[in-house]
PDB file of N, CA and C in Angstrom:
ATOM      1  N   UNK A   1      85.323 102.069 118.538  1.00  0.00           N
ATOM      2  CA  UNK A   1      86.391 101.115 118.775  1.00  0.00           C
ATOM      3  C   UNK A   1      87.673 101.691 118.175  1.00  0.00           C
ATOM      4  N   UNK A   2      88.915 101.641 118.789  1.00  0.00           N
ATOM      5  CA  UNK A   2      89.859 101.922 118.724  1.00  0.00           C
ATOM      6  C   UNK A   2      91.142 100.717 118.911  1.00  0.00           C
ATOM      7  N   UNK A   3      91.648 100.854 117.066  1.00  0.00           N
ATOM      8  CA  UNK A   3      93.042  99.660 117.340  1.00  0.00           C
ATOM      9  C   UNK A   3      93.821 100.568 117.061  1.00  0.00           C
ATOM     10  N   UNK A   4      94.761 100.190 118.229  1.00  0.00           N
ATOM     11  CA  UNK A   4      96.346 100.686 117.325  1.00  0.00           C
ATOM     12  C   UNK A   4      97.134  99.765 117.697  1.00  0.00           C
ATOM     13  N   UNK A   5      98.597  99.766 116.779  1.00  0.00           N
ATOM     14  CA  UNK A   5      98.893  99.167 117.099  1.00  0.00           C
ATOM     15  C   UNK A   5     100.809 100.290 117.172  1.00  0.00           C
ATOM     16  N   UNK A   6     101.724  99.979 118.065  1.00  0.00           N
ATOM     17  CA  UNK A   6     102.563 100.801 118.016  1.00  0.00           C
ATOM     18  C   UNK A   6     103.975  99.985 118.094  1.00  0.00           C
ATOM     19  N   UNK A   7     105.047 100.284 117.254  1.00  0.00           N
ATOM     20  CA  UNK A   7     106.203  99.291 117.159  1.00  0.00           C
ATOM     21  C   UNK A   7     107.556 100.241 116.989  1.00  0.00           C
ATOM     22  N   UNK A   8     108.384  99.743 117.060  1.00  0.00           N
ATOM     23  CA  UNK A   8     109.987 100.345 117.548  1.00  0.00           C
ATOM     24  C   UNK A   8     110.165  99.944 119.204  1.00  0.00           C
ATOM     25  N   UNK A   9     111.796 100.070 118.960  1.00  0.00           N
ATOM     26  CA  UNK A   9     112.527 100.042 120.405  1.00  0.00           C
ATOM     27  C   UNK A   9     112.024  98.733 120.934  1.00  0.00           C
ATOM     28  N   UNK A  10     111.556  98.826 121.981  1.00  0.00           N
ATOM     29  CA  UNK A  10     110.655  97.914 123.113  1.00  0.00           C
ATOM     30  C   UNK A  10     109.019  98.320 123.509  1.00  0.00           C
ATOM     31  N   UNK A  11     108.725  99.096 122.561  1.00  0.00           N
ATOM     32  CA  UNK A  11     107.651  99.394 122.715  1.00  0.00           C
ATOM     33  C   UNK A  11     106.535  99.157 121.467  1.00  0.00           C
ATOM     34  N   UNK A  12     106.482  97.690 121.318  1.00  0.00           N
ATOM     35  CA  UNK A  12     105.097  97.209 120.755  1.00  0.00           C
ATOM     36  C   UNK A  12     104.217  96.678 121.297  1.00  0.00           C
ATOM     37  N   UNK A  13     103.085  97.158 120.691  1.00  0.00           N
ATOM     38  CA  UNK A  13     102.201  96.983 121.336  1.00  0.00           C
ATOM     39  C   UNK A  13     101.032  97.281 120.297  1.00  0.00           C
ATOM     40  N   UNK A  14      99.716  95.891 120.839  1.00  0.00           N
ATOM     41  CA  UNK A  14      98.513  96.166 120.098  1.00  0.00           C
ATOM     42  C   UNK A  14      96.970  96.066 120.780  1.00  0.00           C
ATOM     43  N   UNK A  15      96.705  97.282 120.336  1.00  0.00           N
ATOM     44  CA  UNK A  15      95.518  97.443 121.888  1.00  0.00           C
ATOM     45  C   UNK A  15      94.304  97.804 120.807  1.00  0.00           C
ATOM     46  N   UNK A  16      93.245  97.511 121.846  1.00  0.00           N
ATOM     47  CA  UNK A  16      91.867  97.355 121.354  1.00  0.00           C
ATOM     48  C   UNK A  16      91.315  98.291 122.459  1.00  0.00           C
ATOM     49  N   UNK A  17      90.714  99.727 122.200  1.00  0.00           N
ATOM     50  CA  UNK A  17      90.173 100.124 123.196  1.00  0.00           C
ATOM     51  C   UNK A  17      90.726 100.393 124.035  1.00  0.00           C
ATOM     52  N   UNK A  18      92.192 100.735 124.102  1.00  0.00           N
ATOM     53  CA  UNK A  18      93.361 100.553 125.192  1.00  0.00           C
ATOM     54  C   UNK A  18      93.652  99.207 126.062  1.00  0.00           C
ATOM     55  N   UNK A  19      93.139  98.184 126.033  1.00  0.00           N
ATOM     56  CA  UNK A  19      93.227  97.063 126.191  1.00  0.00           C
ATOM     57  C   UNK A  19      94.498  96.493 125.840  1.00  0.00           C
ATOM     58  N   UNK A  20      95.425  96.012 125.843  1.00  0.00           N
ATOM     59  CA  UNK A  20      96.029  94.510 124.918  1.00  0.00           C
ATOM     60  C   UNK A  20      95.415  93.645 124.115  1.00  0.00           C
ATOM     61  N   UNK A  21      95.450  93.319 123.107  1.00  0.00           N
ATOM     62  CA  UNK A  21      95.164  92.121 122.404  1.00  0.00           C
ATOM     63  C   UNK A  21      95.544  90.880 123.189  1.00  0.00           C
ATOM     64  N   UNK A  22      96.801  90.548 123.974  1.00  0.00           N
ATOM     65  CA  UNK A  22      97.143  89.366 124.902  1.00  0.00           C
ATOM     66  C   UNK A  22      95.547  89.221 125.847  1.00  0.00           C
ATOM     67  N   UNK A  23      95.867  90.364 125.876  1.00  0.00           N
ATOM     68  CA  UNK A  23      94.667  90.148 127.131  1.00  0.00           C
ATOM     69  C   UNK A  23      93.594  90.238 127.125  1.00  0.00           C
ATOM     70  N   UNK A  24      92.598  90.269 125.942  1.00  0.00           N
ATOM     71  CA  UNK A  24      91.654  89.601 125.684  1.00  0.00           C
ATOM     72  C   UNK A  24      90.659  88.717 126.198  1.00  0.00           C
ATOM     73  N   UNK A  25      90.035  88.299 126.219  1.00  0.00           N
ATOM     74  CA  UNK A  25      89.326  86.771 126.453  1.00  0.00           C
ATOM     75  C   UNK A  25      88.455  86.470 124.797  1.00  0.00           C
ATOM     76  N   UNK A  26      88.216  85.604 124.785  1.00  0.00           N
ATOM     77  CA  UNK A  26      87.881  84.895 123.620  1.00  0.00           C
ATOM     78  C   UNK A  26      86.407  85.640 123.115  1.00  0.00           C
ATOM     79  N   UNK A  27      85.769  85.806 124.331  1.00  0.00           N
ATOM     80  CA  UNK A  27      84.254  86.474 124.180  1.00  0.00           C
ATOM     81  C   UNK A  27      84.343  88.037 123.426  1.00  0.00           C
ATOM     82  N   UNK A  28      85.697  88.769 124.520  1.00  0.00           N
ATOM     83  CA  UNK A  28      86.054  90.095 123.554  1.00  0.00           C
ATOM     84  C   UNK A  28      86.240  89.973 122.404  1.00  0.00           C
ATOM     85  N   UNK A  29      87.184  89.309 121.882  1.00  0.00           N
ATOM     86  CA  UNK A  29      87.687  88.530 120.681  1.00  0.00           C
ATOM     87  C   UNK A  29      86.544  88.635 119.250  1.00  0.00           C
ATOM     88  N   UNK A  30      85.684  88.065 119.802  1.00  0.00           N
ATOM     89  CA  UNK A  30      84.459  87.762 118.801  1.00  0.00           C
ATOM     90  C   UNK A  30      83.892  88.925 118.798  1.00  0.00           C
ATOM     91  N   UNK A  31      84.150  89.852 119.804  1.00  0.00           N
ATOM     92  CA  UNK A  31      83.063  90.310 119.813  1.00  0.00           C
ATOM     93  C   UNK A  31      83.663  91.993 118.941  1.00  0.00           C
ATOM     94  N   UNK A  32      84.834  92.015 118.931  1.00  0.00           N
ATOM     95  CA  UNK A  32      85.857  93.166 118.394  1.00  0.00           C
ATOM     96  C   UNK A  32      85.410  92.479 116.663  1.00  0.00           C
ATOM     97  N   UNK A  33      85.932  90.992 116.411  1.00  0.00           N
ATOM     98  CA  UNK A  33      85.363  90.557 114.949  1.00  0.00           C
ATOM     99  C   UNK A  33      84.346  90.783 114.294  1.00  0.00           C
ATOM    100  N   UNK A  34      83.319  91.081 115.096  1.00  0.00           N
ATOM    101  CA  UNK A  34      82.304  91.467 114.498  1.00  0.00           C
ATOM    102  C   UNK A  34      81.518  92.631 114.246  1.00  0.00           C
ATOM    103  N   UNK A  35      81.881  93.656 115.215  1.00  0.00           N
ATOM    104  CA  UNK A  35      82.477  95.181 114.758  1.00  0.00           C
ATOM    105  C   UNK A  35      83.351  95.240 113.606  1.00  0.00           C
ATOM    106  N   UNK A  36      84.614  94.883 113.656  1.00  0.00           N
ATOM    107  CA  UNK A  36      85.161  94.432 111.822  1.00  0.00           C
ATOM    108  C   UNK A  36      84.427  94.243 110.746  1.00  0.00           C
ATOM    109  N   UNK A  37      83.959  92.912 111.239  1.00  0.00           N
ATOM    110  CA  UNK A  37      82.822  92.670 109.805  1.00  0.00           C
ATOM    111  C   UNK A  37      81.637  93.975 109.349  1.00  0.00           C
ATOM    112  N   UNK A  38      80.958  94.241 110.739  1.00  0.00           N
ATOM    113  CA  UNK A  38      80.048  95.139 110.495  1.00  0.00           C
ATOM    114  C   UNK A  38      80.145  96.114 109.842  1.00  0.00           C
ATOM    115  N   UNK A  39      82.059  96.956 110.354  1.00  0.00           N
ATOM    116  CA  UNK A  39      82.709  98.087 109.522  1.00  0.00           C
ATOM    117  C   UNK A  39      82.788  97.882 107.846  1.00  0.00           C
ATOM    118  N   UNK A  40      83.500  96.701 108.071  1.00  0.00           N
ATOM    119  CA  UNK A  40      83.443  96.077 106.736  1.00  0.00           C
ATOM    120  C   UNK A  40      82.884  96.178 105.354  1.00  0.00           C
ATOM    121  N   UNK A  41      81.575  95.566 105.999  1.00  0.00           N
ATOM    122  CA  UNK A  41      80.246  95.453 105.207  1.00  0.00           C
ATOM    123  C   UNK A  41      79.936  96.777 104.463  1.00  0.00           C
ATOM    124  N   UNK A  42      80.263  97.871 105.397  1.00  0.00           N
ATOM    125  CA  UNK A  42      79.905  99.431 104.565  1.00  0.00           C
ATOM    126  C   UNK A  42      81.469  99.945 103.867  1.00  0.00           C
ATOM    127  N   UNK A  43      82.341  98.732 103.476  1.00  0.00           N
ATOM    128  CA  UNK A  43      83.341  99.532 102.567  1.00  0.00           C
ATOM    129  C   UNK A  43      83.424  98.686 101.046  1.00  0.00           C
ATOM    130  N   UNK A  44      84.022  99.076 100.046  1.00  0.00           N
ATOM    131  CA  UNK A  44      84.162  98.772  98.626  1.00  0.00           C
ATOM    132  C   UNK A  44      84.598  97.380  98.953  1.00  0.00           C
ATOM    133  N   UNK A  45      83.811  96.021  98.519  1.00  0.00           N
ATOM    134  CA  UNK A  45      84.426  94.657  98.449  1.00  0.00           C
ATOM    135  C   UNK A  45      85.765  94.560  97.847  1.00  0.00           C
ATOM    136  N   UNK A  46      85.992  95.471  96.654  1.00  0.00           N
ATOM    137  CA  UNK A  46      87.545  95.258  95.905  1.00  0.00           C
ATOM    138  C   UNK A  46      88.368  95.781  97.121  1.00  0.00           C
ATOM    139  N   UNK A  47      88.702  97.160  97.877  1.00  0.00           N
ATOM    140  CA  UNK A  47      89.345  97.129  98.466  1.00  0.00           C
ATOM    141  C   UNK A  47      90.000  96.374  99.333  1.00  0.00           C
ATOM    142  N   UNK A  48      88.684  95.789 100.183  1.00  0.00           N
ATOM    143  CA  UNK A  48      88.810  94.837 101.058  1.00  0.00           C
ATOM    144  C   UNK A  48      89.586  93.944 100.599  1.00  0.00           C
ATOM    145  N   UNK A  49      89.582  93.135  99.785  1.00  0.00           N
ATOM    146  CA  UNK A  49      89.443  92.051  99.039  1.00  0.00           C
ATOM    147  C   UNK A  49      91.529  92.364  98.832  1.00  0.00           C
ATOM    148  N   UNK A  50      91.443  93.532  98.526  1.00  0.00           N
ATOM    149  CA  UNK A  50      93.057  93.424  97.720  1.00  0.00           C
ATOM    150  C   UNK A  50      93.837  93.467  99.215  1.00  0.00           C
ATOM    151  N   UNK A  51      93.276  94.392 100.621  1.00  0.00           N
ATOM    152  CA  UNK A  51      94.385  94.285 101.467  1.00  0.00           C
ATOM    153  C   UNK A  51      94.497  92.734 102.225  1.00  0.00           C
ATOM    154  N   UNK A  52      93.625  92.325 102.448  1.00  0.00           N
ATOM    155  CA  UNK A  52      93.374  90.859 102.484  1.00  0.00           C
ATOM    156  C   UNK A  52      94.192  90.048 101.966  1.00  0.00           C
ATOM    157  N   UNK A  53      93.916  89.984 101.138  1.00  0.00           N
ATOM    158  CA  UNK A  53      94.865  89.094  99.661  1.00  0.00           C
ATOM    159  C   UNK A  53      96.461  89.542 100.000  1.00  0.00           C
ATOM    160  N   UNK A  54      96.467  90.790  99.930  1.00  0.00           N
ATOM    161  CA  UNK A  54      98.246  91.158 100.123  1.00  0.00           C
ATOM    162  C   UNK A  54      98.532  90.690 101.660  1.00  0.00           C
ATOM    163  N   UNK A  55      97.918  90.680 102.453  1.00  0.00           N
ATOM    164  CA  UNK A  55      98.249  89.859 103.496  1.00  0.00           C
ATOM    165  C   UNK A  55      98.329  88.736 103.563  1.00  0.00           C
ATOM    166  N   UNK A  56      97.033  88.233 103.716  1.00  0.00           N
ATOM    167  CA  UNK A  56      97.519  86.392 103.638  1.00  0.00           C
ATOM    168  C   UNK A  56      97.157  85.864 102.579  1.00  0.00           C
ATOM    169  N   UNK A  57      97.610  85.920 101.698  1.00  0.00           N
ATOM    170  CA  UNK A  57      98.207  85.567 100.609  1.00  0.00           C
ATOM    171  C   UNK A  57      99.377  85.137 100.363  1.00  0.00           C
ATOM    172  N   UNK A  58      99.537  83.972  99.612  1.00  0.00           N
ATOM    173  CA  UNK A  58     101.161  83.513  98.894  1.00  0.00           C
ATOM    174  C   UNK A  58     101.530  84.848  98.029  1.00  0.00           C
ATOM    175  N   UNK A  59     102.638  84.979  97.968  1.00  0.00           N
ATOM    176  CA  UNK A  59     102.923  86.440  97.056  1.00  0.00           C
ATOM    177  C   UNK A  59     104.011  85.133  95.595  1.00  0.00           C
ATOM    178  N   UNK A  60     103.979  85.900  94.417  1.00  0.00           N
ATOM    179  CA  UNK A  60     104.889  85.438  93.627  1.00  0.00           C
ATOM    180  C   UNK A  60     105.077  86.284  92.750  1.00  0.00           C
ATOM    181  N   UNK A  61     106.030  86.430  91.448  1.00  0.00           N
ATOM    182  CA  UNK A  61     107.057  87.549  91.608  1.00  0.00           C
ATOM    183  C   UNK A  61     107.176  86.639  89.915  1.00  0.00           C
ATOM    184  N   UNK A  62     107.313  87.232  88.687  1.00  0.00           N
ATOM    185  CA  UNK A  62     108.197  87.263  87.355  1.00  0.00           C
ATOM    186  C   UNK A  62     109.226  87.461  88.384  1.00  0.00           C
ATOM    187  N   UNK A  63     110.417  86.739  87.669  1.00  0.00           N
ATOM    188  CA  UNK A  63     112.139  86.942  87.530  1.00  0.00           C
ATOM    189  C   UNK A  63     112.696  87.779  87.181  1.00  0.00           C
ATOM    190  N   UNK A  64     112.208  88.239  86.113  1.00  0.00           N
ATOM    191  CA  UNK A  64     111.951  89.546  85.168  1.00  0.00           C
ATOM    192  C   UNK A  64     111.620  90.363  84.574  1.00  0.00           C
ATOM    193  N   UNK A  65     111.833  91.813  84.502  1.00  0.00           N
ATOM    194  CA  UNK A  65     111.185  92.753  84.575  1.00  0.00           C
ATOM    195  C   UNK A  65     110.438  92.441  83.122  1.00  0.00           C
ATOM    196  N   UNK A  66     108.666  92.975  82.238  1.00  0.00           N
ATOM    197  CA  UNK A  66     108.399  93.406  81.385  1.00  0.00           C
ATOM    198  C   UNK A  66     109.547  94.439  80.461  1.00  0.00           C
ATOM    199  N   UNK A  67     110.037  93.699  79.394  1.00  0.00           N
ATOM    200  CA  UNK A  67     110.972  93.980  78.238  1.00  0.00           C
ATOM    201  C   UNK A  67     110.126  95.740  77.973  1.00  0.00           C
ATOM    202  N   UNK A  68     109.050  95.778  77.894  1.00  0.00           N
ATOM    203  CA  UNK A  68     108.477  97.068  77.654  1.00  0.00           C
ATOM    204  C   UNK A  68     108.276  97.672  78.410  1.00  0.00           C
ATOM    205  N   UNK A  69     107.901  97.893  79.608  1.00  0.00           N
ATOM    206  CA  UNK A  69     107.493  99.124  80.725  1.00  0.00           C
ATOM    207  C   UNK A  69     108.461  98.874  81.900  1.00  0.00           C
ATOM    208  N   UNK A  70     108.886  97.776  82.193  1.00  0.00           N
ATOM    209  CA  UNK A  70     109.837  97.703  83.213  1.00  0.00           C
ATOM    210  C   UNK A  70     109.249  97.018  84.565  1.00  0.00           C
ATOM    211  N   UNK A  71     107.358  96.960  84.680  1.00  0.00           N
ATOM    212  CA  UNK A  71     106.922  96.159  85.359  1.00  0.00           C
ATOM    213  C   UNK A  71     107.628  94.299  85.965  1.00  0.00           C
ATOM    214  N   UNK A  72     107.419  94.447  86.870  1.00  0.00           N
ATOM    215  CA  UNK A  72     107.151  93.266  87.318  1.00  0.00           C
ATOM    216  C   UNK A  72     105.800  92.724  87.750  1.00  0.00           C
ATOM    217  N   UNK A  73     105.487  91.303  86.773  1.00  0.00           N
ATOM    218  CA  UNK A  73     103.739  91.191  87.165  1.00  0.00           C
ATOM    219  C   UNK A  73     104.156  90.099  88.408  1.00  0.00           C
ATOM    220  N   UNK A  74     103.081  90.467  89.413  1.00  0.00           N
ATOM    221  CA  UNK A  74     103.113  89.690  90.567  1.00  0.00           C
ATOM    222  C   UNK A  74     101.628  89.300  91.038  1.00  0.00           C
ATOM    223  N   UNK A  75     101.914  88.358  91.509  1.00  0.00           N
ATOM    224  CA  UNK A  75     100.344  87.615  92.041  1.00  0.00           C
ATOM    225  C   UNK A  75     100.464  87.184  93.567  1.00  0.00           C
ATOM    226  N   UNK A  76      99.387  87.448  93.934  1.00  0.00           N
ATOM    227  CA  UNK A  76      99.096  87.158  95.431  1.00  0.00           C
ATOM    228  C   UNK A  76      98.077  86.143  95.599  1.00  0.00           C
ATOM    229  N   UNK A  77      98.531  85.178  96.356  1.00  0.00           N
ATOM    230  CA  UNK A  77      97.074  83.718  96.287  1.00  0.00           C
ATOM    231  C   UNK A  77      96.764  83.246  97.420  1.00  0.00           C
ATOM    232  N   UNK A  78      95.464  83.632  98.063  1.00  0.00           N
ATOM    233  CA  UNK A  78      94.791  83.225  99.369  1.00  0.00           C
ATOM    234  C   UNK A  78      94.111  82.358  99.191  1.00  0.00           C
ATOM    235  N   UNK A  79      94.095  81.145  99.946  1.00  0.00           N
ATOM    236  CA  UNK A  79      93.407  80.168  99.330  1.00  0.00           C
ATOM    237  C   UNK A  79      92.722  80.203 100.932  1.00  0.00           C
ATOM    238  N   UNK A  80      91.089  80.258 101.029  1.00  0.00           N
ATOM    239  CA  UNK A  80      90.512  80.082 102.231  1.00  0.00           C
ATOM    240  C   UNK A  80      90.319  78.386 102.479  1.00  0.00           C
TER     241      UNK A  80
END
């Protein structure tokens, strides 16, 4: 299985298999999800877990930087 997805100009676009994602049907749909999951299943849960989270996730942000290193601590909150 093959996603890409390609953006600039007028040319975005996100295909499954060379397909469209628009164009789909619901049965493909599920059925691309669960190839995901399956991929999934054989990678590190933390990874997963953090690009997830940085996606849909609330993001929030200190005002200000750590007085000592210059960090900003930030939190990301997915609530399923």
């Amino acid at each position: 299985m093959i996603i890409q997805i390609t953006r600039g100009c007028i040319a975005n676009s996100l295909t499954v298999d060379g397909k469209e994602e628009i164009n789909l049907s619901d049965n493909e749909r599920q059925e691309i999800l669960r190839h995901i999951f399956e991929h999934l299943k054989a990678q590190d849960l933390n990874y997963v877990l953090q690009d997830l989270v940085e996606t849909f996730g609330e993001y929030e942000s200190d005002d200000e930087p750590c007085e000592t290193c210059g960090d900003y601590v930030e939190t990301y909150t997915w609530e399923i």
